[in-house]
Protein backbone atom coordinates (compact mmCIF):
# COMPACT_ATOMS: atom_id res chain seq x y z
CA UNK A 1 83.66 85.44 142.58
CA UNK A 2 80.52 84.31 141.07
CA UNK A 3 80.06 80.32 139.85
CA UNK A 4 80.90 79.82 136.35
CA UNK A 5 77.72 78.72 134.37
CA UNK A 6 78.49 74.89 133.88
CA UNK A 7 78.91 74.13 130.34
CA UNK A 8 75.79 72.51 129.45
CA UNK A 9 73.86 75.46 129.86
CA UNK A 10 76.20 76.82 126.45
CA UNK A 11 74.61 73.50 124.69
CA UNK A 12 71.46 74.30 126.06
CA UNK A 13 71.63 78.28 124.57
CA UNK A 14 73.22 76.86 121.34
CA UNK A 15 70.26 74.67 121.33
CA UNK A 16 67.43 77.65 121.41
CA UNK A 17 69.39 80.06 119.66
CA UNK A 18 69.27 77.62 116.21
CA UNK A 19 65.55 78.11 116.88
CA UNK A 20 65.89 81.84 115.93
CA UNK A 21 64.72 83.26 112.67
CA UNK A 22 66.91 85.25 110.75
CA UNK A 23 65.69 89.22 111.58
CA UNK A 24 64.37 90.78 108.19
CA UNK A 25 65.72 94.61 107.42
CA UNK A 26 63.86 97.31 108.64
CA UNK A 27 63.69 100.91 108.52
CA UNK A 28 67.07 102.83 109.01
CA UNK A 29 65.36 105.40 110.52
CA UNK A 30 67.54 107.40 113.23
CA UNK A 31 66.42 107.06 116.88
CA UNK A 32 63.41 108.86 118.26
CA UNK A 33 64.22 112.36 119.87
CA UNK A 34 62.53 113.77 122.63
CA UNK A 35 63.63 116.27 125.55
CA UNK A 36 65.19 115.22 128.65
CA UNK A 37 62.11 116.32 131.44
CA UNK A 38 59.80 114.56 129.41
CA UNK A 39 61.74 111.01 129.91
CA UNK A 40 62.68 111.76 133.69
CA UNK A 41 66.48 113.63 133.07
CA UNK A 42 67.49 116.59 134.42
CA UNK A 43 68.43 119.71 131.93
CA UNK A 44 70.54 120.46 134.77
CA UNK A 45 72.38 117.22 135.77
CA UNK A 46 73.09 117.48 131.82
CA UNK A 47 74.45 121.34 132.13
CA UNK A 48 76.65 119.97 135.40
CA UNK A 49 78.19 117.60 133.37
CA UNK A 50 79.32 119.58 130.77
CA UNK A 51 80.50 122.44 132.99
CA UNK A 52 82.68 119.40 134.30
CA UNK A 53 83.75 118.00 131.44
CA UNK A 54 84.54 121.55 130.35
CA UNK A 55 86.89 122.26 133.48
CA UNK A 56 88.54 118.54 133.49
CA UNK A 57 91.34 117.53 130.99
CA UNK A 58 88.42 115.35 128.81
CA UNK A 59 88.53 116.15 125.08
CA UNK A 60 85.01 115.34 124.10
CA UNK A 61 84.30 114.82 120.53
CA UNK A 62 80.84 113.53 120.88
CA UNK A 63 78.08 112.20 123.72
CA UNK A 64 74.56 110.64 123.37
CA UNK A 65 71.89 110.42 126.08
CA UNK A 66 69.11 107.54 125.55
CA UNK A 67 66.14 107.53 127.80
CA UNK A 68 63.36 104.95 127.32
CA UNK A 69 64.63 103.94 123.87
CA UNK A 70 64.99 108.66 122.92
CA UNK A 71 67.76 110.58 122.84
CA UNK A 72 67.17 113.17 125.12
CA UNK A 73 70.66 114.90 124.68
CA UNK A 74 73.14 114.72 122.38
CA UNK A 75 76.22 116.85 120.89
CA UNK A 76 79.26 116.49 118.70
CA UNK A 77 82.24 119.02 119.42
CA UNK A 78 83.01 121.01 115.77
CA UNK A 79 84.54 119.90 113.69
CA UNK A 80 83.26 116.17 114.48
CA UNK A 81 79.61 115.86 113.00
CA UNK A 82 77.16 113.16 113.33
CA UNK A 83 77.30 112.22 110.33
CA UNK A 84 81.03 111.50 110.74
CA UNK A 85 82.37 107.32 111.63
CA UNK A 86 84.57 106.95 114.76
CA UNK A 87 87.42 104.65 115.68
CA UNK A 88 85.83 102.45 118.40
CA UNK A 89 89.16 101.17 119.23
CA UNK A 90 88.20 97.86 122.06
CA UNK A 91 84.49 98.83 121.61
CA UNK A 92 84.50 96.72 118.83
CA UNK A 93 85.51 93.34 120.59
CA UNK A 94 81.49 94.04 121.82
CA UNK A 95 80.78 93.70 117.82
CA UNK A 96 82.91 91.17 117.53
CA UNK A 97 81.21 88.94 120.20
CA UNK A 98 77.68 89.46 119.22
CA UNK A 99 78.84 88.22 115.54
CA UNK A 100 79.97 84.73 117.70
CA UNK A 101 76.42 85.06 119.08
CA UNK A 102 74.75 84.63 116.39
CA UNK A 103 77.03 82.21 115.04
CA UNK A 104 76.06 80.26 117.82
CA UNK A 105 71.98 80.79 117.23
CA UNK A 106 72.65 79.97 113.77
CA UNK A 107 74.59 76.65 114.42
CA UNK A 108 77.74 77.09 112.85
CA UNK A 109 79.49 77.05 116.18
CA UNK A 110 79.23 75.95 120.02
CA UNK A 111 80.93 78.54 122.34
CA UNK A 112 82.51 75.12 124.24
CA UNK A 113 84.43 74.21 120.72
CA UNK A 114 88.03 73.89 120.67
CA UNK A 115 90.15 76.88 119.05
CA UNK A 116 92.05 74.44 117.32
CA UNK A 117 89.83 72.24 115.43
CA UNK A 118 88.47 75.72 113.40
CA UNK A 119 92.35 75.68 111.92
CA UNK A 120 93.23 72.35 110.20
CA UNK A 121 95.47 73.91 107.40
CA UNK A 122 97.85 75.13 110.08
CA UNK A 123 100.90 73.40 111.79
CA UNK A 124 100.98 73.29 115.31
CA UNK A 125 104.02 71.56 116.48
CA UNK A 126 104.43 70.16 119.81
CA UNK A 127 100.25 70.91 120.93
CA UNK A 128 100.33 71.71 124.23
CA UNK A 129 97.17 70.47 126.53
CA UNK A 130 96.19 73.79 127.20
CA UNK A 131 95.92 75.19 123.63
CA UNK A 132 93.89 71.53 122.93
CA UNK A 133 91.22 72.55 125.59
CA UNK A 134 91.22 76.29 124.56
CA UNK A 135 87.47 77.23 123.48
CA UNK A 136 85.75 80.06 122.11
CA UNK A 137 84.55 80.83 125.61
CA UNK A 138 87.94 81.45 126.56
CA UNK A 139 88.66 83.42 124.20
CA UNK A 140 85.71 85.66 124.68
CA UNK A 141 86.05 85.93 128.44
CA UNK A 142 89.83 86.89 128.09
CA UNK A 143 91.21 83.76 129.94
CA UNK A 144 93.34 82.17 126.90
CA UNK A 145 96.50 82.06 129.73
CA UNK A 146 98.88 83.44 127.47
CA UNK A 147 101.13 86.02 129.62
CA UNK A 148 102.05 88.27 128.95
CA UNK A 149 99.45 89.68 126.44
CA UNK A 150 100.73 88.95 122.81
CA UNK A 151 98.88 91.07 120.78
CA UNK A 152 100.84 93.86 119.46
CA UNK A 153 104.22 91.93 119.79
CA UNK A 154 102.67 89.44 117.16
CA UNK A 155 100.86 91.97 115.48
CA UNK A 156 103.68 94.49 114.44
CA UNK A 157 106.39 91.53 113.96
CA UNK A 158 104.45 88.55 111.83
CA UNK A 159 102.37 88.54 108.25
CA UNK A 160 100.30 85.71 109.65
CA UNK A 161 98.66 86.50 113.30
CA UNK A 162 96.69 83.18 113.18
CA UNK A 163 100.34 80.97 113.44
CA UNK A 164 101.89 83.90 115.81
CA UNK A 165 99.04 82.72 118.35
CA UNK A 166 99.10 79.16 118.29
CA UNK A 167 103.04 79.64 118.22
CA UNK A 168 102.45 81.59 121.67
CA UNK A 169 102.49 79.45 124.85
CA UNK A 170 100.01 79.30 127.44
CA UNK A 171 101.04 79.12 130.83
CA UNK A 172 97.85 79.03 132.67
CA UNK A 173 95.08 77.01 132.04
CA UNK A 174 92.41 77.86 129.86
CA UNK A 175 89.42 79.77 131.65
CA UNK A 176 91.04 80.72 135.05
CA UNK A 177 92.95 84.02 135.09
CA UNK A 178 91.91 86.82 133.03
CA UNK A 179 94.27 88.71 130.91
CA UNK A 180 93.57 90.97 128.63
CA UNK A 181 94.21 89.77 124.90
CA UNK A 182 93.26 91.62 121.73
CA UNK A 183 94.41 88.77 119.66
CA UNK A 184 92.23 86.66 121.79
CA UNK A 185 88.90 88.58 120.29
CA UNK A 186 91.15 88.61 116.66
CA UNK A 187 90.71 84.28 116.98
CA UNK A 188 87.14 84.55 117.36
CA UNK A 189 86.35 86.95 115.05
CA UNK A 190 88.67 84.50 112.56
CA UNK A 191 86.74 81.77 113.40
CA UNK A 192 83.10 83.34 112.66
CA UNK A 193 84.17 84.84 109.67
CA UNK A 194 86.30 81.08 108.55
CA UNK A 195 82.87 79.32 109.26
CA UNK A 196 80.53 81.89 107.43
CA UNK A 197 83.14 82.63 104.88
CA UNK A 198 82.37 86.26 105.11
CA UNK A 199 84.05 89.54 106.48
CA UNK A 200 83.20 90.23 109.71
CA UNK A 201 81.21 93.71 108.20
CA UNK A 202 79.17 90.83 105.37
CA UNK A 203 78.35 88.83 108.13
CA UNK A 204 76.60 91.51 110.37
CA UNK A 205 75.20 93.74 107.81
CA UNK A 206 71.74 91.80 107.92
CA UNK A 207 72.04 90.36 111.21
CA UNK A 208 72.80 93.66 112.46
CA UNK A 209 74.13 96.67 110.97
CA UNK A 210 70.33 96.71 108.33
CA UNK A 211 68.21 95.86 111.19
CA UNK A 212 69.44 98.80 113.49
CA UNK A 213 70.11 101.04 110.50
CA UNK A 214 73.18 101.53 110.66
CA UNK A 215 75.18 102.46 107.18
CA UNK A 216 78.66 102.98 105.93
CA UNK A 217 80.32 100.81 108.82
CA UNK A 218 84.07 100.01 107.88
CA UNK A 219 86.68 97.52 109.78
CA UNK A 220 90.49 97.27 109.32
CA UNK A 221 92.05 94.19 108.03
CA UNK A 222 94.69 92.10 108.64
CA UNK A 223 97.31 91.19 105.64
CA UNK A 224 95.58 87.84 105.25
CA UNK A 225 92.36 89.78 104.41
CA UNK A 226 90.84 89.22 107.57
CA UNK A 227 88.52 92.31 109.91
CA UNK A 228 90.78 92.17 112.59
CA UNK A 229 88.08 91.83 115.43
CA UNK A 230 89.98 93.19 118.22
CA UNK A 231 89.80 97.04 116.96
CA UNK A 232 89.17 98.39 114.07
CA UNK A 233 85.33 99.00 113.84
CA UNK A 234 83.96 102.15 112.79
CA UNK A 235 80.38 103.76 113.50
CA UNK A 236 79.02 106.91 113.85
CA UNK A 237 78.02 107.63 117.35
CA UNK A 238 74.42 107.10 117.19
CA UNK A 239 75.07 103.39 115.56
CA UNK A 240 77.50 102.80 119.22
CA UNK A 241 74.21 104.03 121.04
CA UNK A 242 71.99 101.82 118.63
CA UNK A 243 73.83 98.68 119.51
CA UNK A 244 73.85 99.54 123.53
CA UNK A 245 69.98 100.21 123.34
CA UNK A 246 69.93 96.90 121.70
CA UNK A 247 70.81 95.45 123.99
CA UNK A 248 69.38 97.23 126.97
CA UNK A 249 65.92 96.17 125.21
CA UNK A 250 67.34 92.36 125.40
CA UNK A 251 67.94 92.05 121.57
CA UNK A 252 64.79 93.49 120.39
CA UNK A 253 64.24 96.34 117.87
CA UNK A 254 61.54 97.36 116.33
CA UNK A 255 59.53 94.31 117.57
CA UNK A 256 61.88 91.86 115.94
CA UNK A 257 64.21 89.67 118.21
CA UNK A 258 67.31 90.64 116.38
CA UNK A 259 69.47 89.50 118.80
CA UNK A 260 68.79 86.09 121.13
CA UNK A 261 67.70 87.41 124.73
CA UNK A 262 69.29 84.22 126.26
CA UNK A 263 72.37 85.97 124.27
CA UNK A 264 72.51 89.34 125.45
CA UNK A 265 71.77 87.82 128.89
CA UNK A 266 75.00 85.76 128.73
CA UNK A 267 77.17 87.56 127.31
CA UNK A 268 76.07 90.57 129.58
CA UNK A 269 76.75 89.08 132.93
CA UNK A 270 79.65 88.23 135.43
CA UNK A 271 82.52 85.58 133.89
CA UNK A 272 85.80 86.31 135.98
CA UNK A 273 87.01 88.76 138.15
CA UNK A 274 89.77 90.68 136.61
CA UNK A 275 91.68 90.36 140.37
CA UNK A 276 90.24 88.56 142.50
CA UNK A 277 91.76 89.17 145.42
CA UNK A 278 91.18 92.59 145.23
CA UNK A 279 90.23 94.81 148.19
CA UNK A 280 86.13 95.18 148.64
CA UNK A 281 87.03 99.15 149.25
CA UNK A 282 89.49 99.78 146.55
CA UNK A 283 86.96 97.46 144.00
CA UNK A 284 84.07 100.07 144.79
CA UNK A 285 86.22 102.93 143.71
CA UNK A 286 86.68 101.34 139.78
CA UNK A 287 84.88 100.75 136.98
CA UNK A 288 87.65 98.00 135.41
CA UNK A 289 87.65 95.59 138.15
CA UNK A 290 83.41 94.68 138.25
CA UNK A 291 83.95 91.69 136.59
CA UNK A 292 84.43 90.91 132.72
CA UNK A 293 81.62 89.25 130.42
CA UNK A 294 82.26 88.26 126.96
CA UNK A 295 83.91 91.10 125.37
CA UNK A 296 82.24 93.85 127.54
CA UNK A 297 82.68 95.06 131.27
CA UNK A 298 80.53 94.66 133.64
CA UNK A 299 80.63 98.57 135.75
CA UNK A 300 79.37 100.15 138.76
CA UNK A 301 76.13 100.84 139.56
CA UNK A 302 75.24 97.55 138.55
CA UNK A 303 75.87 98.68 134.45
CA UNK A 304 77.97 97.34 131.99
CA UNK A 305 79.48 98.70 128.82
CA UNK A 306 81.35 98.32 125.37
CA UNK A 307 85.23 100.17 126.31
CA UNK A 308 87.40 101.58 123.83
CA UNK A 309 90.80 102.86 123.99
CA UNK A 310 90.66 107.26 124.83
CA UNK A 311 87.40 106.90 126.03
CA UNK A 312 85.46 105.15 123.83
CA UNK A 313 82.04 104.11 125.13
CA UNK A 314 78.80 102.43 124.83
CA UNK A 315 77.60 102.42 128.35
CA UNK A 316 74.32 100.56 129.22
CA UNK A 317 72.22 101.43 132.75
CA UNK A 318 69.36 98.94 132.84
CA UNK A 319 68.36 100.01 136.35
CA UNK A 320 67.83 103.58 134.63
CA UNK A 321 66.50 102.28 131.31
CA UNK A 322 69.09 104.58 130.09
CA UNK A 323 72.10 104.51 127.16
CA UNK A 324 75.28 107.03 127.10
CA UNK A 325 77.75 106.78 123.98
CA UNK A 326 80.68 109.05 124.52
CA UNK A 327 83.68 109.33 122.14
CA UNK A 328 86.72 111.44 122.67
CA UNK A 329 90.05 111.47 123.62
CA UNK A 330 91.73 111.36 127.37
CA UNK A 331 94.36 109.53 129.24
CA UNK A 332 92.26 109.36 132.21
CA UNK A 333 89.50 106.68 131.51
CA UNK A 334 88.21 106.21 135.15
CA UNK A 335 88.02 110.13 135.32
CA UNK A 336 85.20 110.00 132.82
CA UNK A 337 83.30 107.52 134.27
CA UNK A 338 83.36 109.39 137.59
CA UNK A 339 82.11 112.54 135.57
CA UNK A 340 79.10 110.10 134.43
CA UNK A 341 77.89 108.86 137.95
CA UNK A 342 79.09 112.25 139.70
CA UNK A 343 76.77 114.53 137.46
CA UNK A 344 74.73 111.81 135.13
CA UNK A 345 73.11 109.11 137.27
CA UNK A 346 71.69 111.47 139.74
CA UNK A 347 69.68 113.39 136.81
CA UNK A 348 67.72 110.47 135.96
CA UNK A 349 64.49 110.15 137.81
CA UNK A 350 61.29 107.79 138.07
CA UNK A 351 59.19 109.90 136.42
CA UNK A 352 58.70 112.71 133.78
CA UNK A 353 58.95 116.21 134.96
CA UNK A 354 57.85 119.45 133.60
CA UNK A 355 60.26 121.10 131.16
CA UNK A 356 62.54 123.13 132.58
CA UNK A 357 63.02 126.59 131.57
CA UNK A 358 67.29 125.09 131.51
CA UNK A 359 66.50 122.97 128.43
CA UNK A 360 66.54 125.82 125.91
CA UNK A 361 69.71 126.96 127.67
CA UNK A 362 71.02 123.32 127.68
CA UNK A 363 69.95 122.85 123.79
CA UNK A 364 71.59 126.09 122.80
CA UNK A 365 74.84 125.10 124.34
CA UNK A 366 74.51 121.83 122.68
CA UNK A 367 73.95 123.31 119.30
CA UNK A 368 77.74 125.39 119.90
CA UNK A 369 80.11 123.00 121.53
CA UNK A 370 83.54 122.97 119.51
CA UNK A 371 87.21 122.06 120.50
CA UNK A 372 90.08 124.72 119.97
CA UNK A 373 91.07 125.44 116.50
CA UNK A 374 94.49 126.84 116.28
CA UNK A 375 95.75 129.25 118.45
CA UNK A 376 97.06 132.85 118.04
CA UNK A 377 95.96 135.58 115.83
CA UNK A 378 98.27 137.06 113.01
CA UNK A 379 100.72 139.88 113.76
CA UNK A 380 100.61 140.88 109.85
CA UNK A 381 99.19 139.57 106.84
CA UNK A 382 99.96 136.31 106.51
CA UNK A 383 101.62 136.44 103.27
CA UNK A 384 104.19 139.12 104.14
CA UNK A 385 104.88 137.01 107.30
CA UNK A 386 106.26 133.91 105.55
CA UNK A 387 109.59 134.01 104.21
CA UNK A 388 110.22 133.94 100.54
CA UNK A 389 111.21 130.66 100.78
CA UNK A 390 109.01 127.50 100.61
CA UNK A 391 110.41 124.52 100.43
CA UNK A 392 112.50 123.13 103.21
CA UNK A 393 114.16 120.08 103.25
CA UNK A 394 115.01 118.27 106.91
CA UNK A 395 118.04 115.77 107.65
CA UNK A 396 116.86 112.22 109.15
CA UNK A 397 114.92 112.44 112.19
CA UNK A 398 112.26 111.04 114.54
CA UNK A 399 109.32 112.21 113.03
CA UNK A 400 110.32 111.11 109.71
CA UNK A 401 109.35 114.39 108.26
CA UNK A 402 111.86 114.46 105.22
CA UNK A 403 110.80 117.84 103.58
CA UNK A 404 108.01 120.39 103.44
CA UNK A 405 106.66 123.18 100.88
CA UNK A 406 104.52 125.87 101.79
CA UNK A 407 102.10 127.99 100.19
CA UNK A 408 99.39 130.74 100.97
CA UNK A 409 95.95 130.74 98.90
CA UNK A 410 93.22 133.16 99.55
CA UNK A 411 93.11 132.22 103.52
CA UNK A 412 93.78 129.02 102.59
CA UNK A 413 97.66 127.33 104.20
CA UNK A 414 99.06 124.08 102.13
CA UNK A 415 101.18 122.47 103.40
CA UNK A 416 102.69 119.85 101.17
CA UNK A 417 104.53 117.04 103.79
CA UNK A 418 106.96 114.58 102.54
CA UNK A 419 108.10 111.59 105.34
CA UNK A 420 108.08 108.31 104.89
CA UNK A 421 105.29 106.98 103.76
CA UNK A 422 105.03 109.19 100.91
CA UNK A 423 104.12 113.09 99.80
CA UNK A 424 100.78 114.42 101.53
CA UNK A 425 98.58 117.73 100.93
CA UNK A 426 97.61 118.97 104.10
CA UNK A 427 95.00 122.30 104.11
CA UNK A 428 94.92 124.71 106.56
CA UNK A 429 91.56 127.68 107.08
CA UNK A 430 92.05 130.75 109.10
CA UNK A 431 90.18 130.83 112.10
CA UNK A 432 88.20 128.46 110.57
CA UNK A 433 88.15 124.74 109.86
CA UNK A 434 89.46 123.39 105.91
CA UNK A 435 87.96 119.96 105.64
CA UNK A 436 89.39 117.34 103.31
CA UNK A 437 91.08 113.68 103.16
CA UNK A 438 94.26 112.49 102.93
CA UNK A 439 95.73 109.19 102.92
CA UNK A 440 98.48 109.88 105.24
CA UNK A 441 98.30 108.01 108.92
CA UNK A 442 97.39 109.75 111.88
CA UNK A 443 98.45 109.49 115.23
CA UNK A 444 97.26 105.66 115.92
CA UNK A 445 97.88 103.25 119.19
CA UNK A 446 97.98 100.58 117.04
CA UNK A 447 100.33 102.09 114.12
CA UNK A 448 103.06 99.85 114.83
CA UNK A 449 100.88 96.30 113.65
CA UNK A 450 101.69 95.40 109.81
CA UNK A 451 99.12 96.29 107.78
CA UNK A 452 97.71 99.14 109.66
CA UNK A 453 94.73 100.81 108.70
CA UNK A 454 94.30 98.25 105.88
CA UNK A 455 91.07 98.15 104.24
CA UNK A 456 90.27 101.97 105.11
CA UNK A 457 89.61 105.04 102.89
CA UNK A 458 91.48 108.10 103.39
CA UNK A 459 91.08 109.56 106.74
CA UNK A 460 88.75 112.63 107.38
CA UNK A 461 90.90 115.27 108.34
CA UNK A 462 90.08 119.34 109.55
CA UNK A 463 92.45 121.72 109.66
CA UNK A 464 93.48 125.39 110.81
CA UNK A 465 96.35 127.61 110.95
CA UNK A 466 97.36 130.90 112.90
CA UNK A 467 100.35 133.17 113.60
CA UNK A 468 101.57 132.96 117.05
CA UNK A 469 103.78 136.44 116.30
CA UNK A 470 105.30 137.47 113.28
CA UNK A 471 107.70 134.49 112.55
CA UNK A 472 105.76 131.85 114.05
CA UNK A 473 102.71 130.14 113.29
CA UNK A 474 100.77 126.61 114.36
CA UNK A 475 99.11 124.20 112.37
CA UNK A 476 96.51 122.08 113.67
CA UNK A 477 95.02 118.72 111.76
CA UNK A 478 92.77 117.05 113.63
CA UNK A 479 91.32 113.23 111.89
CA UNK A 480 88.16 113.58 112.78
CA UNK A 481 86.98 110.23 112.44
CA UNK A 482 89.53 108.75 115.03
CA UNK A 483 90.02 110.65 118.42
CA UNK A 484 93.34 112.17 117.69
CA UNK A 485 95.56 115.15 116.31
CA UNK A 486 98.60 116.51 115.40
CA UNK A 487 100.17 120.30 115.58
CA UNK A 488 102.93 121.46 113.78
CA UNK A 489 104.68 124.95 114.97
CA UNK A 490 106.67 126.61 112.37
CA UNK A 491 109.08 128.88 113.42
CA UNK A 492 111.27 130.97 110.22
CA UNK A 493 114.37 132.61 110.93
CA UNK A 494 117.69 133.46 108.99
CA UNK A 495 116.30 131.65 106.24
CA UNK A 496 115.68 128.73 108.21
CA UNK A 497 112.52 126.54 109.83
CA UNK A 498 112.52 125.24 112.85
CA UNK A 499 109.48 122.63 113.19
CA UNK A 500 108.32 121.31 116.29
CA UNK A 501 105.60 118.46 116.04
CA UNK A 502 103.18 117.01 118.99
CA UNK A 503 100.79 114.10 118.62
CA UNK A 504 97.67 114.40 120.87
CA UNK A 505 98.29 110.50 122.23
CA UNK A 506 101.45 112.18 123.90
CA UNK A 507 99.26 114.27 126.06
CA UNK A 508 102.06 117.36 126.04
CA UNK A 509 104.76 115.20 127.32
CA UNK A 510 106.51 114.60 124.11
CA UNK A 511 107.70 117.40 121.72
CA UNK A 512 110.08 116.81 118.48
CA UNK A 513 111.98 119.30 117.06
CA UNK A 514 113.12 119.42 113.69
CA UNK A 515 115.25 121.86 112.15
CA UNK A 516 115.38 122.50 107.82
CA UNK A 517 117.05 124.74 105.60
């Protein structure tokens, strides 16, 4: 394992960074286009690995290639759009960390200052050494030495995460084993936003989001009002490739120095090996155990990225000058990665090359990428195929479905969904995508937490309906700005409707079936 930097070299950055000069806005115009030859990528190492993503298990929702500071490819699968925010999930602990950067250039904090002393209004009985010497560093670096993680215990059971945390013991001392802690990047986040007395989102809008241009960013909340740091962020898919090439170019833009270089170095580099003991052989094969910086990974091929949950990613090549941004949805995070350096990394070259008659091929395939609406095709017309009937109510179940009514408008399914949480429109197109909102929660990793979703708008949502056979159709609803969907199959017989409901974060191994009259 690499030596730790000794502290003073954090007094020393703190010292140059409260040099820097606060970046001015500038233009939000998007990032400069050009085609892949003509920045030294292959069309074809492009086609390769979207033939492979198309074969694997990978439900891509968006990807975009960066050479030299252009995109040089770049795609959303219908019905996500560019124009369209994303749940970042754990890519936006990276966000979070660059807002304690320039905390630090700016003077309101020292990355070597104690955890506790940001907190004097709370009661902490019984301060144990090891939460006295915990410091911002350690949080950022994911060695608080709380185990096991207490995130989403704390989370989903108490109003006030700040006390949950300090409540939490820690068993190994600060800044020696790493173990990954949401609530850990939740602290710092506090702690910027307690000394700036701004939202995380105020803070970095002309720090960051102006300069790079990025617009309509939005971050969940805790119930004390709080962005929660940890997750939570979103972006649209070019602002997650903005903030890699930012960094890439060492925290210029535009010719301002946005971001400290000394920063980006720092918090870019090798902090603690996630196990160090680890096998040489087996620690070549995986992109999670390179090393951990301050809220990034460091990855092979001597990278490093910003990593969200389902395959979330800002990934950053500087030995290829290069930038990939990839949302989507899988269970297989490594698997992706592979698919980069398999068909990816070999594609970029030294030098430009002629245009290759596969780029018109490649850009038309680009244009038409879309993910399955639902399937089946109807047996009759649809409204002789539903029953009479349209309102069914359910007994108490698992899904918390309580009722639903049904109605058919000019190729147009409603679905009108009582559970829970309340009474929801859903809309449904034929062979064709209905796009609306709705304020009911989608499938979510982090539904459980109080407060969840907090501070959002409605979520996007895109919809389509078929008949399977003449009793039996599917809904599909996918929330297109997260990575996740639900289907509903409704089956009618003998006056009855049997409903069978999936969430996409269950991968097909989890099925509920719920049967109303």
């Amino acid at each position: 394992m690499k030596v730790l930097r000794p502290f003073f070299t954090i007094f020393l950055l703190s010292f140059l960074f409260g040099q820097l000069v606060l970046a001015q806005p500038t233009n939000s115009a998007a990032l400069p286009r050009s085609k892949p030859e003509a920045e030294g990528v292959s069309s074809e190492a492009i086609q390769s690995f979207l033939n492979a993503v198309e074969k694997s298990k990978h439900e891509f929702h968006s990807f975009m290639i960066l050479r030299h500071g252009k995109v040089v490819a770049e795609s959303w699968w219908s019905p996500y759009r560019p124009d369209l925010r994303h749940t970042l999930y754990s890519c936006s602990k990276s966000f979070t960390a660059t807002a304690v950067g320039f905390a630090v250039s700016e003077g309101k904090l020292a990355l070597t200052d104690k955890v506790v002393s940001f907190f004097p209004d709370y009661q902490i009985e019984n301060l144990s050494p090891n939460l006295a010497t915990l410091t911002i560093r350690d949080l950022l670096t994911m060695t608080v030495g709380q185990a096991p993680d207490p995130s989403f215990s704390i989370a989903a059971s108490k109003d006030d995460w700040i006390q949950g945390f300090f409540n939490t013991p820690i068993v190994d001392q600060p800044g020696t084993k790493f173990l990954y802690n949401s609530l850990a990047t939740y602290m710092a986040g506090v702690i910027v936003q307690r000394v700036s007395k701004q939202s995380l989102i105020d803070y970095l809008k002309p720090r960051l989001f102006e300069p790079l241009g990025i617009e309509d960013a939005d971050w969940e909340e805790d119930l004390q009002g709080y962005s929660v740091g940890g997750w939570g962020l979103r972006v649209k898919t070019e602002d997650m490739a903005k903030f890699a090439q930012l960094f890439l170019q060492k925290g210029k833009w535009n010719g301002l120095q946005v971001l400290p270089a000394e920063w980006v170095e720092e918090a870019t580099t090798l902090k603690i090996l996630q196990n160090p003991n680890m096998k040489p052989e087996d620690r070549a094969k995986s992109d999670w155990d390179q090393g951990y910086c301050y809220q990034m990974w460091r990855s092979r091929h001597n990278s490093y990225r910003g990593d969200g949950a389902y395959g979330q990613y800002m990934l950053v090549l500087p030995e290829q000058d290069a930038v990939i941004a990839i949302t989507e949805e899988t269970d297989n995070l490594q698997g992706v990665l592979d698919l980069v350096w398999t068909h990816l990394l070999p594609g970029f070259q030294k030098k430009a090359m002629p245009e290759s008659p596969g780029y018109a091929v490649l850009e038309n395939r680009m244009s038409k990428l879309s993910l399955p609406m639902a399937k089946g095709e109807a047996k009759q017309p649809a409204k002789e195929a539903l029953p009479a009937k349209k309102h069914y109510e359910f007994p108490i179940n698992d899904t918390g479905i309580q009722s639903v009514y049904l109605t058919f408008q000019e190729k147009e399914f409603r679905m009108i969904l009582k559970n829970n949480e309340g009474v929801f429109p859903l809309f449904f197109g034929e062979k064709s995508w209905k796009f609306g909102a709705t304020p009911k929660l989608g499938p979510y990793l982090v539904s459980g937490i109080k407060g969840s979703m907090e501070g959002l708008p409605p979520s996007q949502v895109a919809g389509s309906y078929a008949w399977l056979d003449d009793k039996t159709m599917q809904l599909k609803l996918r929330y297109i700005e997260s990575p996740h969907s639900e289907t509903y199959t409704l089956h009618f017989e003998g006056g009855k409707l049997t409903l069978d409901f999936e969430k996409s974060t269950d991968f097909g191994s989890k099925k509920m079936t719920i049967v109303g009259q």
